[in-house]
N, C-alpha and C. Protein backbone atom coordinates (compact mmCIF):
# COMPACT_ATOMS: atom_id res chain seq x y z
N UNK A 1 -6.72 13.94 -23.69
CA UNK A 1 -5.78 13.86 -22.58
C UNK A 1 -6.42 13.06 -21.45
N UNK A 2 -5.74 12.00 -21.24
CA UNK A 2 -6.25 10.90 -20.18
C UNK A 2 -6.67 12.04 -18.35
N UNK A 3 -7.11 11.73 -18.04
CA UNK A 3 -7.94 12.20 -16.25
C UNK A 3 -6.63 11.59 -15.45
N UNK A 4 -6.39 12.32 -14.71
CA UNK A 4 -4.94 12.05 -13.70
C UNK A 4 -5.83 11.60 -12.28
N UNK A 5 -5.63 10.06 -12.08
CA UNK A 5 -5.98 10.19 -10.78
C UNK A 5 -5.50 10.16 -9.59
N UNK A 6 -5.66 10.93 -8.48
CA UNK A 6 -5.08 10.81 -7.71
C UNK A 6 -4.81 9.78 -6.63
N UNK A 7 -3.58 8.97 -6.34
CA UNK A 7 -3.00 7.80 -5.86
C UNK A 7 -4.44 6.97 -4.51
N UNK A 8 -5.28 8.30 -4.50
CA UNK A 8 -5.58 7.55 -3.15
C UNK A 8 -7.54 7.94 -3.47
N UNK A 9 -8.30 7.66 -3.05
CA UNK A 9 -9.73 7.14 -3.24
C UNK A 9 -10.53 8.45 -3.05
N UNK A 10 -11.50 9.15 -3.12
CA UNK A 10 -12.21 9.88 -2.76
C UNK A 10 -13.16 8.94 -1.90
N UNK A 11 -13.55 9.53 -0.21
CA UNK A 11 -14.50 9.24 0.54
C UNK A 11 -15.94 9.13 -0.39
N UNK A 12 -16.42 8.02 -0.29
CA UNK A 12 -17.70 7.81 -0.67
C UNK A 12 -18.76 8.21 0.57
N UNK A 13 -18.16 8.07 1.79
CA UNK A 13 -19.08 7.81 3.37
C UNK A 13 -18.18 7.97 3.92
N UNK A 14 -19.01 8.99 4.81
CA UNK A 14 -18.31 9.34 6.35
C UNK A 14 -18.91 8.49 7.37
N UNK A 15 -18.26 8.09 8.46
CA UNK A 15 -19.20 7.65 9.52
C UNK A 15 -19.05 7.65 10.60
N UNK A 16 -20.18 7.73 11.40
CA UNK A 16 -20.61 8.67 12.64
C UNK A 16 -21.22 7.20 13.55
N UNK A 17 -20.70 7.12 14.68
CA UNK A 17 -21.16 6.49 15.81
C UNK A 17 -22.45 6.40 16.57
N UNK A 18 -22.52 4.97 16.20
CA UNK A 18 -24.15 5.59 17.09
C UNK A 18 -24.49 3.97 17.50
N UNK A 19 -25.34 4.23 18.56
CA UNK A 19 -25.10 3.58 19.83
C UNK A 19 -27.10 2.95 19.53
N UNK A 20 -27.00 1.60 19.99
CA UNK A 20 -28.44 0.85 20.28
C UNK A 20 -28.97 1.22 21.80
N UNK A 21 -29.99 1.79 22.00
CA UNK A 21 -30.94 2.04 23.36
C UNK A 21 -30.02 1.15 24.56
N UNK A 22 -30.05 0.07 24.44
CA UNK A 22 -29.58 -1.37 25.22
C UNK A 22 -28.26 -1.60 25.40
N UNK A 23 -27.19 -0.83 24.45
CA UNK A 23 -25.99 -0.75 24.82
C UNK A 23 -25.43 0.66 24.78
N UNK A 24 -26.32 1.21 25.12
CA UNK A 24 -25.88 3.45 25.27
C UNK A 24 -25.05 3.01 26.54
N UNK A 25 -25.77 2.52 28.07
CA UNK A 25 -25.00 3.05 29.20
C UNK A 25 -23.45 2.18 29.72
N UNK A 26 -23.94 0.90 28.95
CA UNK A 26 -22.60 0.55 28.84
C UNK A 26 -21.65 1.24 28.05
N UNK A 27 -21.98 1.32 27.20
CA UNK A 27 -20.39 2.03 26.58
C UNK A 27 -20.49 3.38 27.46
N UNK A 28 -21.09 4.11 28.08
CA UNK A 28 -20.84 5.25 28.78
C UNK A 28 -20.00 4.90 29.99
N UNK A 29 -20.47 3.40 30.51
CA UNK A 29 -19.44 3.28 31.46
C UNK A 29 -17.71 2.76 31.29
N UNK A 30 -17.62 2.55 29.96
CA UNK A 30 -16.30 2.22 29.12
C UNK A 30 -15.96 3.16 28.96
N UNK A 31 -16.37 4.47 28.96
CA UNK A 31 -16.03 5.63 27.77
C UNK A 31 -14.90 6.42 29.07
N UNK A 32 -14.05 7.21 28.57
CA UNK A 32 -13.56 7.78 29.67
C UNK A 32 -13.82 9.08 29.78
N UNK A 33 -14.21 9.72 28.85
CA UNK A 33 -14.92 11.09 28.24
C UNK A 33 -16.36 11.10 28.96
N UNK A 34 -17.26 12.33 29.09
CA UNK A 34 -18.28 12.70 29.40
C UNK A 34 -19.28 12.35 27.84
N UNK A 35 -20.35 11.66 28.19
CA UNK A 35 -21.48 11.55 27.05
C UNK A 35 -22.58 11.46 27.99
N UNK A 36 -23.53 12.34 26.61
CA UNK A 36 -24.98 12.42 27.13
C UNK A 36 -25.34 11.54 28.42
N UNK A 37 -26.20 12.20 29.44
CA UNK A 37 -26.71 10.96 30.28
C UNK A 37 -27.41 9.94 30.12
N UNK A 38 -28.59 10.01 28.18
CA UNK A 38 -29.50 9.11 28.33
C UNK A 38 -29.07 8.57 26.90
N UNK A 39 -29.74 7.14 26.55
CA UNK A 39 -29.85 7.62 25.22
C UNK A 39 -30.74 8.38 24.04
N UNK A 40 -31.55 8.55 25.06
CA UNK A 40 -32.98 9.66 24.22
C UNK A 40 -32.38 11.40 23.81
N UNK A 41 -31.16 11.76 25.31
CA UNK A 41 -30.79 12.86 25.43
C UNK A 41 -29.11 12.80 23.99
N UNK A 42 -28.64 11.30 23.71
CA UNK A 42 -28.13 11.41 22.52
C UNK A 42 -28.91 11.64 21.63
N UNK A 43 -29.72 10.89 21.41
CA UNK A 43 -30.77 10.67 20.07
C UNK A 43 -30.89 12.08 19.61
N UNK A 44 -31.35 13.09 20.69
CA UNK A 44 -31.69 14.46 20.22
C UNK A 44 -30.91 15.02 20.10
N UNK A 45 -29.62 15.14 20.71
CA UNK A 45 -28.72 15.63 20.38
C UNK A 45 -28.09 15.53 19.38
N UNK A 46 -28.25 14.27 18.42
CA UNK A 46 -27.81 13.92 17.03
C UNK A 46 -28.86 14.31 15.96
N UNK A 47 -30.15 14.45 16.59
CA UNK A 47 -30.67 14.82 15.34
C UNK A 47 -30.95 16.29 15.41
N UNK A 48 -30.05 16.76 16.14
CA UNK A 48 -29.44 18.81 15.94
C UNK A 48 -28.57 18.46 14.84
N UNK A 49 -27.69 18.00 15.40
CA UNK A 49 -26.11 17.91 14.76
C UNK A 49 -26.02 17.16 13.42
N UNK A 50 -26.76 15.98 13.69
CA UNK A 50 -26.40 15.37 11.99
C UNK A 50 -26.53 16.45 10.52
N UNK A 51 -27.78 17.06 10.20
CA UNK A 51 -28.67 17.83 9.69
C UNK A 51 -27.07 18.58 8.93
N UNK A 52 -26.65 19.47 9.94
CA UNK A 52 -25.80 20.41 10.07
C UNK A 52 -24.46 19.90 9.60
N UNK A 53 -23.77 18.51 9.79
CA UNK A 53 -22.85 18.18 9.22
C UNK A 53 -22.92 17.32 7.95
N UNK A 54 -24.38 16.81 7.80
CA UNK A 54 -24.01 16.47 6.49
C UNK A 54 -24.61 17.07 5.25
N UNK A 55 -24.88 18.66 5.98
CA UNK A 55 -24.68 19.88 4.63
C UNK A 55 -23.74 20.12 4.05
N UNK A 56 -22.50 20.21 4.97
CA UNK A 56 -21.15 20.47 4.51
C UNK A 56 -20.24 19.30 4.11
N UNK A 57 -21.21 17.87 3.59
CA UNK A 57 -20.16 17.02 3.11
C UNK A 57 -20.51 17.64 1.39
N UNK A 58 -19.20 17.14 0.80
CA UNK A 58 -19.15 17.43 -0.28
C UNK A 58 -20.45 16.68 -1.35
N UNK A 59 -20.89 16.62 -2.37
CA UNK A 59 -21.47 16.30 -3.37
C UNK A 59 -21.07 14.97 -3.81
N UNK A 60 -21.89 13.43 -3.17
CA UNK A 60 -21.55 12.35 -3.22
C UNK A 60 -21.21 11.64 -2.53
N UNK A 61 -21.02 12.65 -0.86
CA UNK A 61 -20.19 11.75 0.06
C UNK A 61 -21.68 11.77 0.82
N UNK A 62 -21.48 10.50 1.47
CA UNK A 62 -23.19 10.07 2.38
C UNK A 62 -22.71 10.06 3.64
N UNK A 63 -23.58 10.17 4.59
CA UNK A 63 -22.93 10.06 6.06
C UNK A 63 -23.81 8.56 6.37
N UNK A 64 -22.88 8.16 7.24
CA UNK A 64 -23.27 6.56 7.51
C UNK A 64 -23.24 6.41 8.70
N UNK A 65 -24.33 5.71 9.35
CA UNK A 65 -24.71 4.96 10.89
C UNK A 65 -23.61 4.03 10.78
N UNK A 66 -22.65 3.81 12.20
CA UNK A 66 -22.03 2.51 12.09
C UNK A 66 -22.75 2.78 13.27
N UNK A 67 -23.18 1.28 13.88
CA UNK A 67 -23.79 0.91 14.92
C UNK A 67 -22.61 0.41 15.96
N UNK A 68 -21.92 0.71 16.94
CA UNK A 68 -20.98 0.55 17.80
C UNK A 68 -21.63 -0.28 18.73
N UNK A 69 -20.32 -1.39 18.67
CA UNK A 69 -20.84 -2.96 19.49
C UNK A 69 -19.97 -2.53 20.84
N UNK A 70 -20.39 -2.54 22.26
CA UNK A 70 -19.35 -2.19 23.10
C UNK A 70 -18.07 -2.80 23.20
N UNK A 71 -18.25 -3.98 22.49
CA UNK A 71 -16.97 -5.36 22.86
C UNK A 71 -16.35 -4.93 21.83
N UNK A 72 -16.41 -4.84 20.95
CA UNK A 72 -16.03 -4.43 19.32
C UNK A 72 -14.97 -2.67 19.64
N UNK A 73 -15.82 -2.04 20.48
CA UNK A 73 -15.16 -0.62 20.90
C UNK A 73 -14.33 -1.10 22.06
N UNK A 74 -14.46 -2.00 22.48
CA UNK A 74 -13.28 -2.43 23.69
C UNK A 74 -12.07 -2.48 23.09
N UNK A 75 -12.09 -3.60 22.03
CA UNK A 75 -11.04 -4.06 21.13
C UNK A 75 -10.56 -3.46 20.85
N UNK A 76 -10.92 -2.18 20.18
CA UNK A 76 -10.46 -1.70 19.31
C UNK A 76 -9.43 -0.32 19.69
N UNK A 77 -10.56 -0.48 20.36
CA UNK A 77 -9.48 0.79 21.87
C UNK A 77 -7.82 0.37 22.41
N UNK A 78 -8.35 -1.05 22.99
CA UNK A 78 -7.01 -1.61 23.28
C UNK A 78 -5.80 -2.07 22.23
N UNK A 79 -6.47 -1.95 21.36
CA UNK A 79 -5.24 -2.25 20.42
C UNK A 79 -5.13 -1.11 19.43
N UNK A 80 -5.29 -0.13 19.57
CA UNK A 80 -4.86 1.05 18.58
C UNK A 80 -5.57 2.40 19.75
N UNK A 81 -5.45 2.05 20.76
CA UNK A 81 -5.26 3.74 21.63
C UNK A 81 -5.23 3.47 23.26
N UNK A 82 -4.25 2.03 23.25
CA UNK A 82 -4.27 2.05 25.06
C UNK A 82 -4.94 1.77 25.44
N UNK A 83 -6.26 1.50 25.07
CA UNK A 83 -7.44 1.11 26.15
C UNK A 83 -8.45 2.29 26.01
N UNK A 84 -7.92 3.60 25.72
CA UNK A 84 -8.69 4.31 25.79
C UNK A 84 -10.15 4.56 25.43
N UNK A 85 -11.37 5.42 25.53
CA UNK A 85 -12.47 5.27 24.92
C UNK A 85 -13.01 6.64 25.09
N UNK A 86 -12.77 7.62 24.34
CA UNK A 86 -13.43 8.77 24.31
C UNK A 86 -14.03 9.87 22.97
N UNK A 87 -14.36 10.50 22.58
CA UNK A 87 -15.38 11.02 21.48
C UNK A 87 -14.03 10.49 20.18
N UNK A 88 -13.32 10.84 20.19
CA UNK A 88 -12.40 10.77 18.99
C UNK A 88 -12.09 9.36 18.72
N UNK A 89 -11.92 8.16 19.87
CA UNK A 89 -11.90 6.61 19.56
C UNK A 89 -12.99 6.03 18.85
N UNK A 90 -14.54 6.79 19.62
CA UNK A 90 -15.61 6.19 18.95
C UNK A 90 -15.50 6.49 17.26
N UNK A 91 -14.96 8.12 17.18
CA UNK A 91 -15.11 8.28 15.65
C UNK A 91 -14.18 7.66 15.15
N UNK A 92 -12.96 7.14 15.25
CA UNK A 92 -11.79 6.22 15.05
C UNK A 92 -12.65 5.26 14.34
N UNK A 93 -13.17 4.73 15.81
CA UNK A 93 -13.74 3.35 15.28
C UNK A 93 -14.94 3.06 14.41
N UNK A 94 -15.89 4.31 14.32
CA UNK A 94 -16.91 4.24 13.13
C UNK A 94 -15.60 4.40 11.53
N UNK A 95 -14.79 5.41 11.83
CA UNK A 95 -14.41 6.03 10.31
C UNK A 95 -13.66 4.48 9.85
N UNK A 96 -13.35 3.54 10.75
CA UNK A 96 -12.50 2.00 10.51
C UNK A 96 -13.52 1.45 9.89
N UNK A 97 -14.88 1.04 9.74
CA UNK A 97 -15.58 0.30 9.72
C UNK A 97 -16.25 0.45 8.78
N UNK A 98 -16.42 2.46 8.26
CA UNK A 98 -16.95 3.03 6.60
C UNK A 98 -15.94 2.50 5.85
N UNK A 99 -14.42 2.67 6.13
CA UNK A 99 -13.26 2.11 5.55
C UNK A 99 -13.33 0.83 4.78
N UNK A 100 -13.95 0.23 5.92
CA UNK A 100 -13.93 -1.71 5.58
C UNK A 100 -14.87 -1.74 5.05
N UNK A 101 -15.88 -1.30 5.45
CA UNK A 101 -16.82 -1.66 4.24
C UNK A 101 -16.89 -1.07 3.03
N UNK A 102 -16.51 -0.07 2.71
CA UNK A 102 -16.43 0.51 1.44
C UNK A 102 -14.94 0.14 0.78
N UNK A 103 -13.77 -0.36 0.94
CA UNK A 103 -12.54 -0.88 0.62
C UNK A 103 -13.14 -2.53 0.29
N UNK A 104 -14.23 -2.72 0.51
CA UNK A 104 -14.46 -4.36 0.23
C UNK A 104 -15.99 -4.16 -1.17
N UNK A 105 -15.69 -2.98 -1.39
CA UNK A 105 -16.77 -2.81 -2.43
C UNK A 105 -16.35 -2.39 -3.60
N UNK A 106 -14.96 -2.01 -3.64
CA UNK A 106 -14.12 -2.54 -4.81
C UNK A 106 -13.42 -4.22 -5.29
């Protein structure tokens, strides 16, 4: 009996936002949301949190650095959320970018 698959892909990679030393306080001043004050005080704060969420990805799925360009998060803001820029746009815009790159690896 043939394997039924279902119409749409299983996540290979999740991905999580994360910011270069040199462009942390700019995008903080884009962002409209509250983030860390430094980027050392992200850094640590992600390496609590990563640990912890990618226990609970399933068996196969990897969690992935997208490196967020501020101009790139400008864009992307303005044309799919108003302009806006806050914790849920950045993950918007990392989960767009695991998308594209893994949709171009078929």
């Amino acid at each position: 009996m043939p394997t039924i698959q279902p119409p749409f892909g299983i996540a290979k990679a999740v991905g999580f936002a994360w910011f270069l030393p040199e462009d942390y306080q700019r995008i903080r001043q884009i962002s409209d949301d509250e983030m860390q004050p430094t980027f050392e005080a992200f850094e640590a704060k992600m390496a609590r949190l990563l640990p912890q969420f990618e226990a609970q990805l399933p068996s196969g799925v990897i969690l992935e650095k997208v490196i967020v360009d501020p101009d790139e998060l400008l864009a992307f803001a303005k044309r799919f959320h108003g302009g806006k820029i806050n914790s849920q746009v950045r993950g918007a815009f990392a989960a767009a970018a695991i998308m594209k790159k893994h949709s171009a690896d078929h």
